[in-house]
C-alpha atoms as a PDB file:
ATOM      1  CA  UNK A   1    -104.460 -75.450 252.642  1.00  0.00           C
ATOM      2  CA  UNK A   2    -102.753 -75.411 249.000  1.00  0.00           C
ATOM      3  CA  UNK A   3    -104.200 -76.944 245.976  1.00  0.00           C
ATOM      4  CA  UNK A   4    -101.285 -79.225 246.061  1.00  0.00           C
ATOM      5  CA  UNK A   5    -102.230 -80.912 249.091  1.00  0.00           C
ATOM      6  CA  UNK A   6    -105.258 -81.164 248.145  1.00  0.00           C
ATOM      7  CA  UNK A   7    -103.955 -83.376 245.433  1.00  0.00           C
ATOM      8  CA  UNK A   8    -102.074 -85.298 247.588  1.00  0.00           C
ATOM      9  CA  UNK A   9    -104.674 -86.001 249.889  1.00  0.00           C
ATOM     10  CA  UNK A  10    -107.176 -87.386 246.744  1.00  0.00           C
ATOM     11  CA  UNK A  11    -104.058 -89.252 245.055  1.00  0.00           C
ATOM     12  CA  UNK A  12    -103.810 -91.136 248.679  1.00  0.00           C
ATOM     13  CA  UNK A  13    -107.538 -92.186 248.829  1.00  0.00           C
ATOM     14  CA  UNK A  14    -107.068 -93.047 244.847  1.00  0.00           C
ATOM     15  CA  UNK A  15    -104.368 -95.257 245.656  1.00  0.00           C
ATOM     16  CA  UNK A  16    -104.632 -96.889 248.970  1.00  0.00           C
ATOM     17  CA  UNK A  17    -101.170 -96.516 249.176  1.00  0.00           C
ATOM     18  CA  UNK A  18     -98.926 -93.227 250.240  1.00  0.00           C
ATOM     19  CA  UNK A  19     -95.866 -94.746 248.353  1.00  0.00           C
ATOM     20  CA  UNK A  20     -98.036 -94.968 245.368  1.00  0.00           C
ATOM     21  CA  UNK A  21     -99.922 -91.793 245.511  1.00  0.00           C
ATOM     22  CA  UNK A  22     -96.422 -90.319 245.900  1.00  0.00           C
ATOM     23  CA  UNK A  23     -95.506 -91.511 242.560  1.00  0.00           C
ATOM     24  CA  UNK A  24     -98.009 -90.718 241.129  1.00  0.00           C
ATOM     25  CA  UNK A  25     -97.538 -87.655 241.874  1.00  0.00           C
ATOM     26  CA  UNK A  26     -94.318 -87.128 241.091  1.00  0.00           C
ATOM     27  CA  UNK A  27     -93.056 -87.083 244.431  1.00  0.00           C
ATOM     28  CA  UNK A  28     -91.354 -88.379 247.392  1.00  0.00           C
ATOM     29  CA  UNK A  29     -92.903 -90.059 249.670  1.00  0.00           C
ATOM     30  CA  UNK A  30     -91.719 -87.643 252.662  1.00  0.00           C
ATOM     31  CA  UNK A  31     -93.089 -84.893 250.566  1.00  0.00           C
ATOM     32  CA  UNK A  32     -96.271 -85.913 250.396  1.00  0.00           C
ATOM     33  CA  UNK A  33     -96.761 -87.832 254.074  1.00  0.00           C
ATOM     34  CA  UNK A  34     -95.500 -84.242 255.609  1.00  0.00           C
ATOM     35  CA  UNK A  35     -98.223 -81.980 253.705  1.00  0.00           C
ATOM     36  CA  UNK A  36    -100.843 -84.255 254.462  1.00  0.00           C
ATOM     37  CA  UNK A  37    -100.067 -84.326 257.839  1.00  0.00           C
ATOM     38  CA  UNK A  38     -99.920 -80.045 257.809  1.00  0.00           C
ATOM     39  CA  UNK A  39    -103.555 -80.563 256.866  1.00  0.00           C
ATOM     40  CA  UNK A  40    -104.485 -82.861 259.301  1.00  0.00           C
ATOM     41  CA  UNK A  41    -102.675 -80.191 261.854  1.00  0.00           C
ATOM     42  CA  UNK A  42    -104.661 -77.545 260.063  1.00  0.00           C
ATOM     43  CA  UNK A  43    -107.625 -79.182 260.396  1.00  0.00           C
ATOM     44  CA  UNK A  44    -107.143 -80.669 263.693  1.00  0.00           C
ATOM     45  CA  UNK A  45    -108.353 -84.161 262.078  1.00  0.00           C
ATOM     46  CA  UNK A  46    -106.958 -87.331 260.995  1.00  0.00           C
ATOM     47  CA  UNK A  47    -107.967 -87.901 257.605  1.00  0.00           C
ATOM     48  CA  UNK A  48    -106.655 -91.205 256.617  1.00  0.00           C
ATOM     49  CA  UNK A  49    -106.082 -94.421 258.926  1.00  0.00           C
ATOM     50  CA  UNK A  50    -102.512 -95.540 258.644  1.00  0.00           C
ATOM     51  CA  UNK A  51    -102.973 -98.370 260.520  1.00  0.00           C
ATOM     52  CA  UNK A  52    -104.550-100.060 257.855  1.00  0.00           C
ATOM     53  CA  UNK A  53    -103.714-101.886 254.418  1.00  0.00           C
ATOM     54  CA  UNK A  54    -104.874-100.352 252.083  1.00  0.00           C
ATOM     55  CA  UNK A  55    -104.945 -97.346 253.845  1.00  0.00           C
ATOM     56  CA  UNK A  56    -108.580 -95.709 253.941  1.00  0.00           C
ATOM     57  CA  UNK A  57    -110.311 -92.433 255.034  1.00  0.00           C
ATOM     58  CA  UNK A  58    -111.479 -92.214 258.465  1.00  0.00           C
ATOM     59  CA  UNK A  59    -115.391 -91.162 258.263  1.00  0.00           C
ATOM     60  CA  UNK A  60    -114.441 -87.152 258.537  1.00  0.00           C
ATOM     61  CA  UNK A  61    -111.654 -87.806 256.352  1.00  0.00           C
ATOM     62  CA  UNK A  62    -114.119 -89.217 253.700  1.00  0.00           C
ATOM     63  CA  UNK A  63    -116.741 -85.911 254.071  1.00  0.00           C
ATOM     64  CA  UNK A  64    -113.210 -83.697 253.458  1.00  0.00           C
ATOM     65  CA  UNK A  65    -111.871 -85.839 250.596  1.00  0.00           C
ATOM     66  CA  UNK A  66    -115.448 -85.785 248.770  1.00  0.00           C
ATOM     67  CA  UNK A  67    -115.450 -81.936 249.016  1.00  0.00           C
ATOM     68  CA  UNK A  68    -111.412 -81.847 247.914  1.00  0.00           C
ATOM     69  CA  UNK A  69    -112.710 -83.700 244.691  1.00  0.00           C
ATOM     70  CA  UNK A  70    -115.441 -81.612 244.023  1.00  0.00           C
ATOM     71  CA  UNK A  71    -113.199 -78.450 245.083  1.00  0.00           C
ATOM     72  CA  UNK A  72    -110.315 -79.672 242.422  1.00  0.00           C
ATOM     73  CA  UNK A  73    -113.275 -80.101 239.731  1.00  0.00           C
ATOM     74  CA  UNK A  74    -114.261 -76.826 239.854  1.00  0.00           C
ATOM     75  CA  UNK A  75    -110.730 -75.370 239.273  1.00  0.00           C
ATOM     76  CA  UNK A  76    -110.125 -77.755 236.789  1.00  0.00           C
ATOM     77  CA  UNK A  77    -112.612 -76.294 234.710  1.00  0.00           C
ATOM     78  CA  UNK A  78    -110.342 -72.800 234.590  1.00  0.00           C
ATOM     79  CA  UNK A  79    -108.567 -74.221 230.998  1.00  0.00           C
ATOM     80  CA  UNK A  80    -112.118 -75.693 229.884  1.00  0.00           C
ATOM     81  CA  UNK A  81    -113.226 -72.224 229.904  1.00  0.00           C
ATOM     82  CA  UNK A  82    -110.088 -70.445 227.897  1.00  0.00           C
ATOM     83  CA  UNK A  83    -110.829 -73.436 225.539  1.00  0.00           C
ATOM     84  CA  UNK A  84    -113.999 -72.825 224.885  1.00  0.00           C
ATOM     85  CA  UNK A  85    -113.907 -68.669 224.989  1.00  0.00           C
ATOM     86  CA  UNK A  86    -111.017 -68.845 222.318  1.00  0.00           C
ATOM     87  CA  UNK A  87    -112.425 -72.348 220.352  1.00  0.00           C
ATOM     88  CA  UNK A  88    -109.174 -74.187 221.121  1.00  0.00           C
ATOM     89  CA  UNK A  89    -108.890 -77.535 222.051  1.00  0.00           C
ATOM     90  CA  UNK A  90    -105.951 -79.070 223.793  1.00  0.00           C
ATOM     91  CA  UNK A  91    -105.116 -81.327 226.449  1.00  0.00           C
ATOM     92  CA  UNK A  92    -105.704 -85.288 226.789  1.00  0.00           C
ATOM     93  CA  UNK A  93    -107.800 -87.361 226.549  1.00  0.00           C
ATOM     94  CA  UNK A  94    -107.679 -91.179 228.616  1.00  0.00           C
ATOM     95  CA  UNK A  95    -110.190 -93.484 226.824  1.00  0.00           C
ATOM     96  CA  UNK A  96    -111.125 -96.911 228.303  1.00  0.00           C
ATOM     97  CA  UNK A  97    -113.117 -99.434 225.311  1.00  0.00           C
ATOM     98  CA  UNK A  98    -114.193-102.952 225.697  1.00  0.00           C
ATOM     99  CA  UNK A  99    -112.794-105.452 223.169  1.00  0.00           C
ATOM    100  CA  UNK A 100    -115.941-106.232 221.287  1.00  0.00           C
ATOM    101  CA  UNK A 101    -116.070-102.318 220.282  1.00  0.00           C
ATOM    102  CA  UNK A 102    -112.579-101.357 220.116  1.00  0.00           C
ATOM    103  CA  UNK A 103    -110.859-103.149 217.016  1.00  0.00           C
ATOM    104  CA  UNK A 104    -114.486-101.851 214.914  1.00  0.00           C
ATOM    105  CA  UNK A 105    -114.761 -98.390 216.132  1.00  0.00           C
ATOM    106  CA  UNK A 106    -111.462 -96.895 216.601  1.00  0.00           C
ATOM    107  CA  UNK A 107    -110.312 -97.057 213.372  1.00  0.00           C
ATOM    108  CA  UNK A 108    -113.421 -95.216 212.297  1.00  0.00           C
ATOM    109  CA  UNK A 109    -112.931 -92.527 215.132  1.00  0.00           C
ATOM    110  CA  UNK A 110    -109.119 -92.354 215.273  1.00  0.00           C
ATOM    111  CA  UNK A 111    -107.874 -90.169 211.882  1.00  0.00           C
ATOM    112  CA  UNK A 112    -110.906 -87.812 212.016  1.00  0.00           C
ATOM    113  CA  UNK A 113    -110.327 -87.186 215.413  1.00  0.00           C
ATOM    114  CA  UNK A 114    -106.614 -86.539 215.421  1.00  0.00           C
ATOM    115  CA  UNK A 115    -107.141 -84.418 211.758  1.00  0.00           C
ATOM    116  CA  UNK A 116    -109.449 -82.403 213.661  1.00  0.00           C
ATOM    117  CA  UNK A 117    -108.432 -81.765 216.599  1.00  0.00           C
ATOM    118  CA  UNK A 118    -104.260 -82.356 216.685  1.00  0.00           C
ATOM    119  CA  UNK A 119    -103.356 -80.702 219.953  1.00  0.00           C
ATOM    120  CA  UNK A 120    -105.126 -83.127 221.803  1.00  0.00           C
ATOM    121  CA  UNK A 121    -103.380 -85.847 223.017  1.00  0.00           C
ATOM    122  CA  UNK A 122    -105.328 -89.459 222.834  1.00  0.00           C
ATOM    123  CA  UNK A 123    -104.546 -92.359 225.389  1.00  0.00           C
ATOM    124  CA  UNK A 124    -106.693 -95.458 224.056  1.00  0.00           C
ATOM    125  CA  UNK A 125    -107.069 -98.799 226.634  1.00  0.00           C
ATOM    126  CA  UNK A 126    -108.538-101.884 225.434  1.00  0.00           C
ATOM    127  CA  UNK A 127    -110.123-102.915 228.770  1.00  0.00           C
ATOM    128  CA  UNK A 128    -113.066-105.117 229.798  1.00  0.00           C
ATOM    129  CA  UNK A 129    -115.934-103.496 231.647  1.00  0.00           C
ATOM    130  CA  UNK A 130    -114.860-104.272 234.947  1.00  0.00           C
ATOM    131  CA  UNK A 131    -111.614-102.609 234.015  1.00  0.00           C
ATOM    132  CA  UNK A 132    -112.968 -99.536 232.690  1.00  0.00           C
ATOM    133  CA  UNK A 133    -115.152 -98.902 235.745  1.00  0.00           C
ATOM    134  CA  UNK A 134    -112.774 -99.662 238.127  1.00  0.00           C
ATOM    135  CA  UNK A 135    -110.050 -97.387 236.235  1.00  0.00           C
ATOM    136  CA  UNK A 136    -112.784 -94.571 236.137  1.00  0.00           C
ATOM    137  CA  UNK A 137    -113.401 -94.870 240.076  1.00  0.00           C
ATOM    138  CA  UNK A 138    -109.927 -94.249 240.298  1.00  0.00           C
ATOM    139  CA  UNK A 139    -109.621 -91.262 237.687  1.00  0.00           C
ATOM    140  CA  UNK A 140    -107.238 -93.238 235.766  1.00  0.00           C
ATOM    141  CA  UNK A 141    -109.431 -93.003 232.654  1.00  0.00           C
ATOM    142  CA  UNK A 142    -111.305 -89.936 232.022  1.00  0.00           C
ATOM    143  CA  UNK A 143    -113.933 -91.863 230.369  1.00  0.00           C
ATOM    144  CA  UNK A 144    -114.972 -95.421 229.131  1.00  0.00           C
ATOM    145  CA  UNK A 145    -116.944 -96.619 225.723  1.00  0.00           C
ATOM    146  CA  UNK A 146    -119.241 -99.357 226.981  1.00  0.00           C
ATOM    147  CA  UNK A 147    -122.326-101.575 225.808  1.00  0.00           C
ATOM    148  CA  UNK A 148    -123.827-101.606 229.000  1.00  0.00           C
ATOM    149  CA  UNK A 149    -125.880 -99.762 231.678  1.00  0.00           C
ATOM    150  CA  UNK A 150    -124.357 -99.398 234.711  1.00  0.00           C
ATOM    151  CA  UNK A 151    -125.814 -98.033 237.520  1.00  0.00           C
ATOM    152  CA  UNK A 152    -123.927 -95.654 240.180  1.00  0.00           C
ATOM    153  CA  UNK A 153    -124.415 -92.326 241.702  1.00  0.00           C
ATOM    154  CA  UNK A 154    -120.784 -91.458 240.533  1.00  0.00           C
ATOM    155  CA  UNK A 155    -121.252 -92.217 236.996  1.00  0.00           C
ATOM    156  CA  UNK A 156    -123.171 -90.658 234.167  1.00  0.00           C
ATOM    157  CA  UNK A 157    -123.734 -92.339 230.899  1.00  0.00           C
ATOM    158  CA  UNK A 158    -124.738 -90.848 227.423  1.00  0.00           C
ATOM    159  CA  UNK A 159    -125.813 -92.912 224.753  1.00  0.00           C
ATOM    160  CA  UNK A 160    -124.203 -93.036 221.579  1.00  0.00           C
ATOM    161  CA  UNK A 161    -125.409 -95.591 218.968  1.00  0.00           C
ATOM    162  CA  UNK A 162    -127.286 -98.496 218.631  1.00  0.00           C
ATOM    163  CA  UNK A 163    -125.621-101.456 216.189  1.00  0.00           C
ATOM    164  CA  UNK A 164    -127.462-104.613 215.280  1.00  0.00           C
ATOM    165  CA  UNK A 165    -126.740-108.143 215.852  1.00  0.00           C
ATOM    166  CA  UNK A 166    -126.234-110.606 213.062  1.00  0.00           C
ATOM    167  CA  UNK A 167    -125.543-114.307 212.682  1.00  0.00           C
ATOM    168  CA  UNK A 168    -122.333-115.780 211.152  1.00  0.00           C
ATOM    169  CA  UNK A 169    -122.294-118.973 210.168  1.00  0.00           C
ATOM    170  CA  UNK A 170    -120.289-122.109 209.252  1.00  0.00           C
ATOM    171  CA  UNK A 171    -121.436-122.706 205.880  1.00  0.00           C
ATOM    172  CA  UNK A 172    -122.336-126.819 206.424  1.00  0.00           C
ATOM    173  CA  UNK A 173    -124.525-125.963 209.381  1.00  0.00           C
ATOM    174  CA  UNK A 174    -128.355-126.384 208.661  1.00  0.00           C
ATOM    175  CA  UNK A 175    -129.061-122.764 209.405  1.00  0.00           C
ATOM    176  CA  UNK A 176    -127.176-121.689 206.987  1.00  0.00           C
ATOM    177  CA  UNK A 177    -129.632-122.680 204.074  1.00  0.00           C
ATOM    178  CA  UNK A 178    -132.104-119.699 205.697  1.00  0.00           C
ATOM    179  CA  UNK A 179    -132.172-116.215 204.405  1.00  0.00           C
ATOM    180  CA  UNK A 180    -133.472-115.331 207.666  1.00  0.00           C
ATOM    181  CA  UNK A 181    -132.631-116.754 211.033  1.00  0.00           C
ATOM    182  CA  UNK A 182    -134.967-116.654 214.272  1.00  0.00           C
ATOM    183  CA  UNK A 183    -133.580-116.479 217.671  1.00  0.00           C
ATOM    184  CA  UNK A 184    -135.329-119.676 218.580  1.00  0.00           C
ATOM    185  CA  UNK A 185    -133.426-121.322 215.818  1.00  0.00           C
ATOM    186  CA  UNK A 186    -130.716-120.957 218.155  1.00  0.00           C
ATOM    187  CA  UNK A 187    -129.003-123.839 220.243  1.00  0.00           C
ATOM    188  CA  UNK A 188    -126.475-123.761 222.846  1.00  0.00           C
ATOM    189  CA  UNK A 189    -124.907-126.698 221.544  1.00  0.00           C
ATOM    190  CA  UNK A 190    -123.695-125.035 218.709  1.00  0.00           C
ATOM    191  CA  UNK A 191    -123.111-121.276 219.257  1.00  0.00           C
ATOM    192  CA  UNK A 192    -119.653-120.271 220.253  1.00  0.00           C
ATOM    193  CA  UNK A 193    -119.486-117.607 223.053  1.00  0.00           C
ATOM    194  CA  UNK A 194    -117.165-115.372 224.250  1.00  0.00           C
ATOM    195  CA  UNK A 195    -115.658-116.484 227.612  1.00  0.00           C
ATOM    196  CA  UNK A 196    -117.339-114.927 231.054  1.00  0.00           C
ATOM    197  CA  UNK A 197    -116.827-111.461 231.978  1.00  0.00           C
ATOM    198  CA  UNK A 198    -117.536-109.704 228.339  1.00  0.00           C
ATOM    199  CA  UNK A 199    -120.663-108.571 228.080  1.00  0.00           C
ATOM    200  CA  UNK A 200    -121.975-109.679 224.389  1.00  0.00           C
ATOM    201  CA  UNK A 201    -121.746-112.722 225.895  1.00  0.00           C
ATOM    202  CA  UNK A 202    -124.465-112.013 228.579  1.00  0.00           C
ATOM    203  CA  UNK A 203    -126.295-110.023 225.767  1.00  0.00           C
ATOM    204  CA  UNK A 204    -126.533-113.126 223.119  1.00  0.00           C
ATOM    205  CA  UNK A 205    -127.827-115.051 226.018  1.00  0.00           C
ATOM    206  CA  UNK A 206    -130.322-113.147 227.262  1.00  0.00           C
ATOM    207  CA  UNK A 207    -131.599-112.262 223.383  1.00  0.00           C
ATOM    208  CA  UNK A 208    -131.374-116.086 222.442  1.00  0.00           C
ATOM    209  CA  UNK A 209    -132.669-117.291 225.595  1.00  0.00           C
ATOM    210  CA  UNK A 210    -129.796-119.284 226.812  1.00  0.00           C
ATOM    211  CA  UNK A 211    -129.888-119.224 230.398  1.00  0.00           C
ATOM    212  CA  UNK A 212    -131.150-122.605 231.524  1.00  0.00           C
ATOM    213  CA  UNK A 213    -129.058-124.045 228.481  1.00  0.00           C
ATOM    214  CA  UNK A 214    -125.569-122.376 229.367  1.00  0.00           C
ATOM    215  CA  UNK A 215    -123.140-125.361 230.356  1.00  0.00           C
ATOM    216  CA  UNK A 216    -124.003-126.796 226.860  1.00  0.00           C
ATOM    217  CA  UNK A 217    -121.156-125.849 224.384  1.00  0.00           C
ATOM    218  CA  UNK A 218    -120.022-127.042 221.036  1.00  0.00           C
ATOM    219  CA  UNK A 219    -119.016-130.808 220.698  1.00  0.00           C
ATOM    220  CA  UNK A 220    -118.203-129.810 224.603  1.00  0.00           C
ATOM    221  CA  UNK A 221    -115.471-128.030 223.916  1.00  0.00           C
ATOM    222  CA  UNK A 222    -114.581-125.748 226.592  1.00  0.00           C
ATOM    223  CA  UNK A 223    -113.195-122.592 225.078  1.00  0.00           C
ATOM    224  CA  UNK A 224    -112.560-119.247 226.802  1.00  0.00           C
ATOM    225  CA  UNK A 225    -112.337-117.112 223.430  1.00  0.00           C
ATOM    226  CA  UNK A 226    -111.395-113.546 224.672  1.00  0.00           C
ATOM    227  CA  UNK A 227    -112.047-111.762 220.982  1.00  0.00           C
ATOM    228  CA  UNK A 228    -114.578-111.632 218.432  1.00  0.00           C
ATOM    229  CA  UNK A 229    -112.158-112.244 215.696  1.00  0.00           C
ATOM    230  CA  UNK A 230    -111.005-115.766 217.133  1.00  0.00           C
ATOM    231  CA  UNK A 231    -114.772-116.540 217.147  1.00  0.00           C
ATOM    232  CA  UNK A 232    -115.053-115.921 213.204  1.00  0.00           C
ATOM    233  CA  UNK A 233    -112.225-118.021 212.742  1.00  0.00           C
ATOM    234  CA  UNK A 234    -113.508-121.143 214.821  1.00  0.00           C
ATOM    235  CA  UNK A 235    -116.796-121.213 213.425  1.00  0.00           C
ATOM    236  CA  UNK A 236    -115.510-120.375 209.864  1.00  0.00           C
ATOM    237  CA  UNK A 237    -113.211-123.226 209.803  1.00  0.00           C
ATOM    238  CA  UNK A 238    -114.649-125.852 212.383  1.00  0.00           C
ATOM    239  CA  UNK A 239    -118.813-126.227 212.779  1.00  0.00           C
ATOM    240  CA  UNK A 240    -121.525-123.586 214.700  1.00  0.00           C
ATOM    241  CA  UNK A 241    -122.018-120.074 214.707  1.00  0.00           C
ATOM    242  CA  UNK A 242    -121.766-117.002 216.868  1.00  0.00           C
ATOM    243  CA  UNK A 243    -123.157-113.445 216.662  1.00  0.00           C
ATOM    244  CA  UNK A 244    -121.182-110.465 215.443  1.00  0.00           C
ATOM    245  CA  UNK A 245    -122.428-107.254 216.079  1.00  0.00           C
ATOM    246  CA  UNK A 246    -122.513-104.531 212.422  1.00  0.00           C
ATOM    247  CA  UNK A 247    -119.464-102.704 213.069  1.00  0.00           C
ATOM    248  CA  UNK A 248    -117.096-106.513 212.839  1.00  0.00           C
ATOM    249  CA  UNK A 249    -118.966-107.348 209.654  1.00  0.00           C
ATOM    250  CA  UNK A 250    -118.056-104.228 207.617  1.00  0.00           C
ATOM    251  CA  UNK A 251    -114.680-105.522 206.925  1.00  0.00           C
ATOM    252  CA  UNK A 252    -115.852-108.808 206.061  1.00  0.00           C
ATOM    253  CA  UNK A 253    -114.306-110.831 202.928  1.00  0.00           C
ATOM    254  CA  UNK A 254    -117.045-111.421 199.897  1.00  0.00           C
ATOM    255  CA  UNK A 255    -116.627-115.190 201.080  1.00  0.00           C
ATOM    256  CA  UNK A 256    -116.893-113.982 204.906  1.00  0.00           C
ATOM    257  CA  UNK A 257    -120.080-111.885 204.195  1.00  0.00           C
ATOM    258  CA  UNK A 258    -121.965-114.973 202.783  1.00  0.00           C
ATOM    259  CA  UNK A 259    -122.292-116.219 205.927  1.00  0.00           C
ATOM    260  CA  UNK A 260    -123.599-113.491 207.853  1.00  0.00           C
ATOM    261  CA  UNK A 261    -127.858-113.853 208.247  1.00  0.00           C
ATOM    262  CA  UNK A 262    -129.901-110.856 209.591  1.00  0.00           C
ATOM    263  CA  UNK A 263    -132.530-111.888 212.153  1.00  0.00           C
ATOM    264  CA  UNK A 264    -136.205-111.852 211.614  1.00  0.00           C
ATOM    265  CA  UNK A 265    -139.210-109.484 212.863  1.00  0.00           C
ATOM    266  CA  UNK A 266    -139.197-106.101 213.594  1.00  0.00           C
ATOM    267  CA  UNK A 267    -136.859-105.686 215.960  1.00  0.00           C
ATOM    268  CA  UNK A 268    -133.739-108.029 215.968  1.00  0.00           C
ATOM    269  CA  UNK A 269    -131.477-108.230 218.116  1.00  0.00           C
ATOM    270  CA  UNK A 270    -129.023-105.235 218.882  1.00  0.00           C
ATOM    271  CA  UNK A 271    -126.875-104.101 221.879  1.00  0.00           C
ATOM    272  CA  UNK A 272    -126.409-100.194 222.926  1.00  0.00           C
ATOM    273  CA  UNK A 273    -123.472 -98.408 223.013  1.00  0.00           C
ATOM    274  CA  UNK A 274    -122.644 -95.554 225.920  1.00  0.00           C
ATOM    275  CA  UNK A 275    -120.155 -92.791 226.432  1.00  0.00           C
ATOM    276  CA  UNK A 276    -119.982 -93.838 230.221  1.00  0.00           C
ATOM    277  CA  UNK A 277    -118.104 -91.158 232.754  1.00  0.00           C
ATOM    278  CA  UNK A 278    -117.952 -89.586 236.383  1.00  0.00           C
ATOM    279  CA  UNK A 279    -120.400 -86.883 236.992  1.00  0.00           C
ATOM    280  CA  UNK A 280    -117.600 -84.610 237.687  1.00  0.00           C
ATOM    281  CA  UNK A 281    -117.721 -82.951 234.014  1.00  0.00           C
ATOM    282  CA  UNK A 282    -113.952 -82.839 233.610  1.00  0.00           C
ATOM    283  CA  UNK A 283    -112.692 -82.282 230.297  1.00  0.00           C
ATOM    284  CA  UNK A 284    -116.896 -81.747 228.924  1.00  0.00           C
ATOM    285  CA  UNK A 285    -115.653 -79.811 225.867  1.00  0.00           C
ATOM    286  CA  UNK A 286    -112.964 -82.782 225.372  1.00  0.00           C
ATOM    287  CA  UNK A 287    -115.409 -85.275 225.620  1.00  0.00           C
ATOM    288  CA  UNK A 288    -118.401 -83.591 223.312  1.00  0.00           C
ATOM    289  CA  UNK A 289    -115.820 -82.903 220.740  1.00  0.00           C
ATOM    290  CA  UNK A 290    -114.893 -86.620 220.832  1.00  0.00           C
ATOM    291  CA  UNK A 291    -118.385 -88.030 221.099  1.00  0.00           C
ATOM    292  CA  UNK A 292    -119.455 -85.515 217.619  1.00  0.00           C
ATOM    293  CA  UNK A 293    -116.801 -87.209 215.663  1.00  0.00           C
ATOM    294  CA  UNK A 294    -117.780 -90.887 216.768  1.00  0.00           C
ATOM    295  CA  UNK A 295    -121.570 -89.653 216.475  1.00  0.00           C
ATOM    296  CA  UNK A 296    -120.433 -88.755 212.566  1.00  0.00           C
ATOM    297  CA  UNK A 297    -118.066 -91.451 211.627  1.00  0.00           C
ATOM    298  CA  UNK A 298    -120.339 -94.317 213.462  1.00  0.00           C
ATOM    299  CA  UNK A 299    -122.933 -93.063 211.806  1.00  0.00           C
ATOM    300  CA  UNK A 300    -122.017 -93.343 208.501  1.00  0.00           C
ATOM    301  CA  UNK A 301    -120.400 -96.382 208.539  1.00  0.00           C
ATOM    302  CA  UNK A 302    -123.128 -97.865 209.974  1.00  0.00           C
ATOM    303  CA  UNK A 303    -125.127 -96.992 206.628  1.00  0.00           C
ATOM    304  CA  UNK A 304    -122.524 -97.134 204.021  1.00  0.00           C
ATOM    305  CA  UNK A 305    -123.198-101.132 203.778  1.00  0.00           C
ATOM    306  CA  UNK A 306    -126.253-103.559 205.050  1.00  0.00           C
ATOM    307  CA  UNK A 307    -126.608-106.938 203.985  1.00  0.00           C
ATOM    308  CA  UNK A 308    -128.646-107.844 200.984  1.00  0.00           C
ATOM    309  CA  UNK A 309    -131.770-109.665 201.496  1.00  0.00           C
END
């Protein structure tokens, strides 16, 4: 049994699909169907059921496939090790990022990064969360920037910052006479949300207290806004408001800024951010050196402006 056919046998299961697995492998498919079946001789098992589409593991097939993965960790570790014994980094680097953090924080992460550290190679998706979990089930991403828990025995999260939540406002709404705005100033008839499946959107309704008032909408306008930005633009030139978190008001306009409102009491509304991958450990030194320079650029962006009271 070869490393190679190992490979093959854990691009299959990836996939659901020999023909695909094969490509993605950089083979044909002949190749690949004839050393998995020298395993399966090997062996004297049957690891994956052909009969069926997609094609899955049989139940020994899944015990040998779980220990190929964690056998292929392990040696993929080797270059992790000359990396960090010489203080070289190389390699790649397959980042998934949800829209509502990805137009804020890359730019902040993205020259440092690169400056720092220009042998390693950067692949950036702009995914939703569903995206970026099911990409990192299938090792297509190596890891995901989320603002969400997510529970899974595969996955291991780390958190990385914590950004608060702020009010923007059209400028002839009432609110926008307040210095300060509560979160039970809010109504659903006037806040614009993202469309379902992003998760600010779940996060301003649970913080505002929305549930039992979500089918309301703005002069019942139904709207599936898929970005933060086209948010801004609706409430700055229509009626309502929405919530931006800090990062999307740092590039704010002077006329933009004055009408962003901070929340009251002690601890307004903010959302979490996480550094969310498979427990595997591929790529750790990779991934620490990329979570230091978010850690430092986040960081000081976050206090480099705050709104005025």
């Amino acid at each position: 049994m070869t490393l190679t056919q190992l490979e093959y046998i854990v691009a299959v299961n990836r996939e659901g699909n020999f023909r695909r697995a094969a490509l993605s492998c950089f083979v044909t498919q002949p190749t690949l169907s004839a050393q998995i079946h020298k395993v399966e001789d090997e062996l004297g098992v049957i690891i994956f059921d052909r009969t069926k589409s997609p094609t899955v593991p049989t139940e020994i097939g899944k015990k040998i496939i779980k220990q190929a993965m964690l056998g292929l960790g392990e040696i993929y570790k080797i270059p992790e090790l000359i990396q960090e014994e010489t203080g070289t980094l190389q390699g790649s680097l397959r980042i998934g990022i949800i829209p509502t953090i990805s137009p804020y924080l890359t730019p902040l992460f993205l020259k440092p990064f690169c400056e720092k550290y220009p042998e390693v190679e950067l692949s950036l998706l702009e995914l939703p969360t569903k995206e970026c979990l099911h990409k990192l089930s299938r090792e297509e991403i190596d890891f995901a920037i989320l603002a969400t828990q997510e529970e899974g025995q595969n996955l291991l999260q780390e958190h990385i910052y914590d950004e608060e939540l702020f009010l923007f406002i059209n400028k002839e709404n009432v609110l926008y006479k307040k210095k300060k705005i509560s979160t039970k100033d809010i109504n659903a008839k006037e806040i614009w949300l993202l469309e379902e499946g992003h998760c600010l959107r779940d996060e301003i309704i649970e913080t505002c207290k929305l549930r039992n008032q979500i089918n309301m909408r703005p002069s019942k306008v139904d709207f599936r806004v898929g970005s933060l930005e086209s948010l801004k633009y609706i409430v700055q030139d229509t009626y309502g408001y929405t919530l931006l978190p800090k990062l999307a008001t740092l590039r704010l306009s002077r006329s933009e800024f004055k009408l962003v409102r901070k929340f009251s009491g002690k601890t307004p509304p903010s959302r979490s951010i996480y550094l969310t991958k498979n427990r595997a450990h591929l790529k750790l030194s990779l991934i620490n050196a990329f979570k230091n320079v978010v850690l430092q650029s986040t960081m000081k962006a976050l206090a480099s402006k705050d709104l005025k009271e």
